[in-house]
Protein backbone atom coordinates (compact mmCIF):
# COMPACT_ATOMS: atom_id res chain seq x y z
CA UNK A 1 105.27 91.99 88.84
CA UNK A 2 105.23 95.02 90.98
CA UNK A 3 103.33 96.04 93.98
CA UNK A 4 100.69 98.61 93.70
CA UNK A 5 101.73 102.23 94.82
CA UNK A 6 98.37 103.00 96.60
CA UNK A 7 96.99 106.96 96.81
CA UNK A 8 94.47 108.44 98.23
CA UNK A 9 91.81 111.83 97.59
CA UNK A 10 92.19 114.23 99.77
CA UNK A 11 89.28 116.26 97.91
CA UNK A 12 86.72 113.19 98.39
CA UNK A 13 88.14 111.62 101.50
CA UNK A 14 89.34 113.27 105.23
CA UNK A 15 86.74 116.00 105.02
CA UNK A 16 86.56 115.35 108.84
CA UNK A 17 89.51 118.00 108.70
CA UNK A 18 90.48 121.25 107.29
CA UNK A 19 91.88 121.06 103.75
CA UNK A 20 95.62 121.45 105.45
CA UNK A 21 95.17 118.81 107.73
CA UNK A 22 94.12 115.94 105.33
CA UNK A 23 97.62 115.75 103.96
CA UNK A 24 98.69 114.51 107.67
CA UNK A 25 95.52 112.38 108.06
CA UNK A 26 96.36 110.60 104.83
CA UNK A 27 99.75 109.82 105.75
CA UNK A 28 98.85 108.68 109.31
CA UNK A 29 96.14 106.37 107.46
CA UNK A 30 98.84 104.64 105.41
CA UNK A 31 99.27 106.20 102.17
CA UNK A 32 102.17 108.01 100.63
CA UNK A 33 100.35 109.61 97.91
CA UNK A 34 97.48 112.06 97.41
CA UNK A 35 95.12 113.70 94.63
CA UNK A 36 93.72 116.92 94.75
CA UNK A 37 90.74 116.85 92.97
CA UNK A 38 89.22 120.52 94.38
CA UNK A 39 92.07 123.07 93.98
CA UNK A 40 89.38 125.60 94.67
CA UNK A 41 89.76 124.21 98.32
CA UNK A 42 93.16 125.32 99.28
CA UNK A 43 96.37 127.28 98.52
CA UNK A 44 98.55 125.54 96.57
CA UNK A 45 101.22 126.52 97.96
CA UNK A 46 100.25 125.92 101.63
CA UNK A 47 99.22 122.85 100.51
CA UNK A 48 102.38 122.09 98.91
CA UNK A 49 103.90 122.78 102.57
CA UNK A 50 101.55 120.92 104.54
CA UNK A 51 102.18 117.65 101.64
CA UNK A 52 105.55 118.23 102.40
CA UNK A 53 105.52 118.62 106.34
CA UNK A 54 103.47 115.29 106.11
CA UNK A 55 105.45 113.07 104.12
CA UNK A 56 103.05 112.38 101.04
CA UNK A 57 103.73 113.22 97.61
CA UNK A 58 101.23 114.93 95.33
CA UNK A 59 100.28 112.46 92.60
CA UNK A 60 97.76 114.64 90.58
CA UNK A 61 95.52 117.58 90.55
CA UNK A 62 92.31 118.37 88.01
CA UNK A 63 91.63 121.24 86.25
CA UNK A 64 89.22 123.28 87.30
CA UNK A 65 85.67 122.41 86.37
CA UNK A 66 83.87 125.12 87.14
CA UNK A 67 79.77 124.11 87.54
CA UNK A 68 80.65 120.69 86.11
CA UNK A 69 79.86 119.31 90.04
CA UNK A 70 76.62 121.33 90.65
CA UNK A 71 75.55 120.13 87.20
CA UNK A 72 76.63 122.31 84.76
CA UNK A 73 78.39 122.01 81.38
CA UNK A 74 81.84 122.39 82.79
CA UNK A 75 84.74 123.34 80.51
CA UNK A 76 86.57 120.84 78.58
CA UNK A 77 84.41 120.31 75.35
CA UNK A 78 81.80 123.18 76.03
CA UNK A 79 81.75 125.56 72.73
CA UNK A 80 82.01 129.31 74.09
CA UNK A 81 84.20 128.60 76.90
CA UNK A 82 87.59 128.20 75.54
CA UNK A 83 88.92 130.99 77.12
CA UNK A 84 87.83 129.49 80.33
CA UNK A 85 89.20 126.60 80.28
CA UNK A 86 92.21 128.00 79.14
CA UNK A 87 92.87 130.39 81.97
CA UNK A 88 91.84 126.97 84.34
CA UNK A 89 94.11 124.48 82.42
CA UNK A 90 96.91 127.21 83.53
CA UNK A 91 95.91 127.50 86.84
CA UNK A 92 95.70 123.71 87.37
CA UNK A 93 99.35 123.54 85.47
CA UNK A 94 101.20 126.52 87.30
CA UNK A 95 99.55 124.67 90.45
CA UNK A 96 100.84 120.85 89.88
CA UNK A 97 104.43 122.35 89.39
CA UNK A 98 104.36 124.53 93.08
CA UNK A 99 102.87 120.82 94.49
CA UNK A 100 105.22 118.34 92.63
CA UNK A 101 102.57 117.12 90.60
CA UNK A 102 103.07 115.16 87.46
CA UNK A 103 99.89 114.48 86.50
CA UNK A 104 96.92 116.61 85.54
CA UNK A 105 93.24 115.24 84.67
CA UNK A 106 91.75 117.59 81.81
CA UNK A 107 88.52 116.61 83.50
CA UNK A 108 84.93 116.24 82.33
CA UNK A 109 82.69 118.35 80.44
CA UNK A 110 79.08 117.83 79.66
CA UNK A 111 77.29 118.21 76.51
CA UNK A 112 75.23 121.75 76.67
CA UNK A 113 71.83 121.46 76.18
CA UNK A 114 70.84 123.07 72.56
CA UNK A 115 74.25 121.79 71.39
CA UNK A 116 75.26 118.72 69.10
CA UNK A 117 77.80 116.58 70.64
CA UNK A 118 79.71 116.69 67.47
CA UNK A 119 80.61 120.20 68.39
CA UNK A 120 81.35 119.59 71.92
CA UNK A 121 84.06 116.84 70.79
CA UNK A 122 85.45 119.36 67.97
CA UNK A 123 85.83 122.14 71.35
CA UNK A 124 87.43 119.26 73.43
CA UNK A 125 89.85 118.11 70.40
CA UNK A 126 90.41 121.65 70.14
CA UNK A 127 90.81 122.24 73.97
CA UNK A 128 93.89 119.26 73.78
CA UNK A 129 95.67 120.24 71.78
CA UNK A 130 96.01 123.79 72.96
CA UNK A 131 96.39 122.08 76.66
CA UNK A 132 99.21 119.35 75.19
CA UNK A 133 100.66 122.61 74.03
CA UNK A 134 100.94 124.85 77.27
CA UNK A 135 102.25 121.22 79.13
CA UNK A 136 105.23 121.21 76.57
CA UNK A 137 108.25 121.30 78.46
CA UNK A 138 106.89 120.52 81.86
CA UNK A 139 107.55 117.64 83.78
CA UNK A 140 103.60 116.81 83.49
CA UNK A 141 101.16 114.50 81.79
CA UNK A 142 97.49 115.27 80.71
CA UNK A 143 94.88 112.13 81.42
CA UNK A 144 91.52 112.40 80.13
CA UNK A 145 88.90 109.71 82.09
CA UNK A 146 85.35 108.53 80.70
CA UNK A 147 82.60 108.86 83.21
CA UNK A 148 80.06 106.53 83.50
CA UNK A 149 76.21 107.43 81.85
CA UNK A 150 74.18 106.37 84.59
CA UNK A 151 75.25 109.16 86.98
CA UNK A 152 76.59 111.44 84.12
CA UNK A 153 73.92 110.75 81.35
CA UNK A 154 75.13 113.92 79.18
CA UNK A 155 78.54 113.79 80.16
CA UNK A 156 80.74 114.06 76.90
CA UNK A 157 83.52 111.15 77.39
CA UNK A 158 82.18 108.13 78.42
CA UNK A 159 83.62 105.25 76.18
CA UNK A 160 86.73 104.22 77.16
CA UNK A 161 87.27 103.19 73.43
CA UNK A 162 86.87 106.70 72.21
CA UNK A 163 89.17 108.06 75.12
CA UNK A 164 92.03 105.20 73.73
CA UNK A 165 91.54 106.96 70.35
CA UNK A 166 91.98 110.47 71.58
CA UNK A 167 95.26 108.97 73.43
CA UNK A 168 96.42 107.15 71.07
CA UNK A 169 96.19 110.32 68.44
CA UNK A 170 98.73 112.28 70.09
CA UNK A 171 100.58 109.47 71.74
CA UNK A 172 100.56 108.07 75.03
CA UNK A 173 103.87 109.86 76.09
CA UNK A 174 101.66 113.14 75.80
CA UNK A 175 98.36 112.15 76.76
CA UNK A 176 97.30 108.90 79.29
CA UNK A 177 94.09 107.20 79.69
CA UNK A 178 92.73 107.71 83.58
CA UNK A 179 90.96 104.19 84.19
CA UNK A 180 88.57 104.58 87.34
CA UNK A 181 87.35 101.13 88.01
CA UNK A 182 84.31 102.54 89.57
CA UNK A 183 82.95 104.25 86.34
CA UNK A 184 83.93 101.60 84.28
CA UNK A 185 81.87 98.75 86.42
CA UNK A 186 79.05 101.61 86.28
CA UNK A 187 78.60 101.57 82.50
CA UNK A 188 78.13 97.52 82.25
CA UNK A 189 81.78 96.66 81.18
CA UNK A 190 83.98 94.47 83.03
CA UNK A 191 86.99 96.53 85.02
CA UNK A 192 89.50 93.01 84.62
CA UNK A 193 89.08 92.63 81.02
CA UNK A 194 88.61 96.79 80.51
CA UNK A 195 92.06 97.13 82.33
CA UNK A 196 93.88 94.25 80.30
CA UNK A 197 92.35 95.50 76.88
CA UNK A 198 93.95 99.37 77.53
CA UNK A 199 96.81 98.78 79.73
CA UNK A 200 98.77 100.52 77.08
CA UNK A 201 97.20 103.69 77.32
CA UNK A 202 96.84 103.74 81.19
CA UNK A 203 98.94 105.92 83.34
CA UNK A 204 96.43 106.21 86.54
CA UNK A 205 94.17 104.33 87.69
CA UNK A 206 91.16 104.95 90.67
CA UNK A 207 88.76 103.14 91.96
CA UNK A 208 85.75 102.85 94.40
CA UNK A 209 83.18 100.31 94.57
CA UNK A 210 80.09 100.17 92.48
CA UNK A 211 77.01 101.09 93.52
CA UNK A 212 77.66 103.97 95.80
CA UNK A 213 80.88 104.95 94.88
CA UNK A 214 81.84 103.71 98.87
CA UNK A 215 84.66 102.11 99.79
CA UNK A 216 85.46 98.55 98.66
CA UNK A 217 83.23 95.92 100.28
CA UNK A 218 80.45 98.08 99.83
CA UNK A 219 79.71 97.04 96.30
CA UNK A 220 80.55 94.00 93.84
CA UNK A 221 83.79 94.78 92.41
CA UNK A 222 86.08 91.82 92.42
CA UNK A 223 88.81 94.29 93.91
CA UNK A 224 90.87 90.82 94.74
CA UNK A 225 91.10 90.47 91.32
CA UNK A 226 91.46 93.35 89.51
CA UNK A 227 94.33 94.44 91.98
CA UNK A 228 95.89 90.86 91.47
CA UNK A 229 95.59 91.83 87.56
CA UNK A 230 96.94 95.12 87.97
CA UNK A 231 100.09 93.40 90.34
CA UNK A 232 100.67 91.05 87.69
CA UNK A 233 100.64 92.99 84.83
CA UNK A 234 103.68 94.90 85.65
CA UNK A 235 101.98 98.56 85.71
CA UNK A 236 104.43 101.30 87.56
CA UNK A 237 101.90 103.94 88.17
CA UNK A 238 99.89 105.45 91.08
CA UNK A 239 96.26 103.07 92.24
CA UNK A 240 93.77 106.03 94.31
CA UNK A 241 91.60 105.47 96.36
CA UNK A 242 88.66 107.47 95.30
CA UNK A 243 85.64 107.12 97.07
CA UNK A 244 82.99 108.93 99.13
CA UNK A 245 83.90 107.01 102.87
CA UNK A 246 80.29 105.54 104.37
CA UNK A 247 81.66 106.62 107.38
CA UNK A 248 84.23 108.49 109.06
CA UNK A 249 87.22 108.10 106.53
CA UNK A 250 89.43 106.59 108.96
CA UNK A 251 86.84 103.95 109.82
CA UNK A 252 86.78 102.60 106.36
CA UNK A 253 90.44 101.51 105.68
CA UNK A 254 89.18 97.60 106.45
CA UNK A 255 90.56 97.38 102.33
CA UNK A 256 93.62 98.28 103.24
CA UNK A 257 94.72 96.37 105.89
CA UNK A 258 93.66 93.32 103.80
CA UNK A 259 94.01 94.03 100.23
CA UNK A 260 96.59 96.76 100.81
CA UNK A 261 98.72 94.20 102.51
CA UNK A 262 98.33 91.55 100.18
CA UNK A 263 98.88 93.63 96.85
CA UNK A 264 100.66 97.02 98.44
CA UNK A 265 104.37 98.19 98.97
């Protein structure tokens, strides 16, 4: 059994500060570790400082997504933009090595409209191996995560069976499965036995609560038991926090004075 390591998003949460300020905020909140989910939002390398200068270690960065968030294809599996997601797959590398990061989320893609989805998951095949490739002899780890359908109906990776396949193809030492409880609960399966069924595969895990995407006790996520699974089950990796705060972000830490106490380090 080991206690869960819990991060936190300084992309989605603290946005009560400037982007070099979070780092602080998140460490004054509790937490040790961050994601970067924006890089677009910052300097990495004054963000690297400002990590340091607060005490927090950077846990994992994305690669760049470019209209993925305003509803656009994205990059990842979108035929006609490998070049694109090339030059943003180096960016998001050359930027987890100036911030310490050792993992990097490929991120999500959707399928363009007028294209087949068999063509989209021949670009994002494609796109892994070129990114496995260019992470060769770097002290990083690619994760791919399925989103969930009812807020990303088109979006390419959803099934967290067909993301253990694309893992398990290339081996879990190169690629690991990103497990967000949140968009797991959001496509009808159940996070507890979802978790125990790919455990193998995981090497991060996030979560908010479902509906809303909010902070736990907002939703119906059993997070008493899915953190008592994830305790139990021996996993060594990183738990982030992940959510869009209801509130000010400081105001919605009730979790983690409770279940961050109970299941935390």
């Amino acid at each position: 059994m080991a206690p869960i390591r819990f991060s936190t998003s300084v992309s989605l949460m603290f946005r009560e500060h400037p982007m070099l300020e979070r780092f602080g905020a998140a460490r004054a909140a509790g937490f040790i570790g961050v994601e970067i989910q924006a890089l677009d939002e910052g300097d990495p390398t004054a963000m690297a400082a400002s990590a340091k200068a607060a005490g927090v270690t950077v846990v994992l960065v994305n690669v760049p997504m470019a209209d993925f968030r305003d509803g656009g294809p994205g990059l990842s599996g979108v035929p006609g933009r490998e070049p694109q997601f090339e030059a943003a797959l180096h960016r998001a590398l050359d930027a987890a090595e100036r911030l310490g990061a050792r993992l990097v989320h490929v991120g999500p893609s959707r399928v363009p409209i007028g294209m087949s989805r068999p063509a989209s998951v021949a670009v994002y095949r494609s796109n892994l191996e070129m990114a496995l490739k260019a992470a060769d002899g770097r002290d990083i780890q690619l994760l791919i995560e399925p989103l969930n359908t009812v807020e990303f109906p088109e979006v390419l990776l959803s099934d967290l069976e067909e993301a253990a396949t694309f893992v398990h193809a290339v081996g879990v030492d190169r690629l690991g499965l990103q497990f967000d409880i949140f968009h797991t609960a959001m496509n009808g399966l159940d996070p507890r036995a979802a978790f125990a069924a790919h455990l193998r595969s995981i090497r991060h895990i996030q979560f908010s609560d479902a509906p809303g995407r909010h902070e736990p006790g907002t939703g119906s996520i059993d997070f008493d038991g899915i953190f008592s699974d994830i305790v139990a089950s021996g996993y060594q990796g990183w738990v982030g926090a992940e959510y869009y705060p209801s509130r000010r972000t400081a105001e919605t830490f009730g979790w983690l004075d409770t279940l961050g106490a109970r299941f935390g380090q």
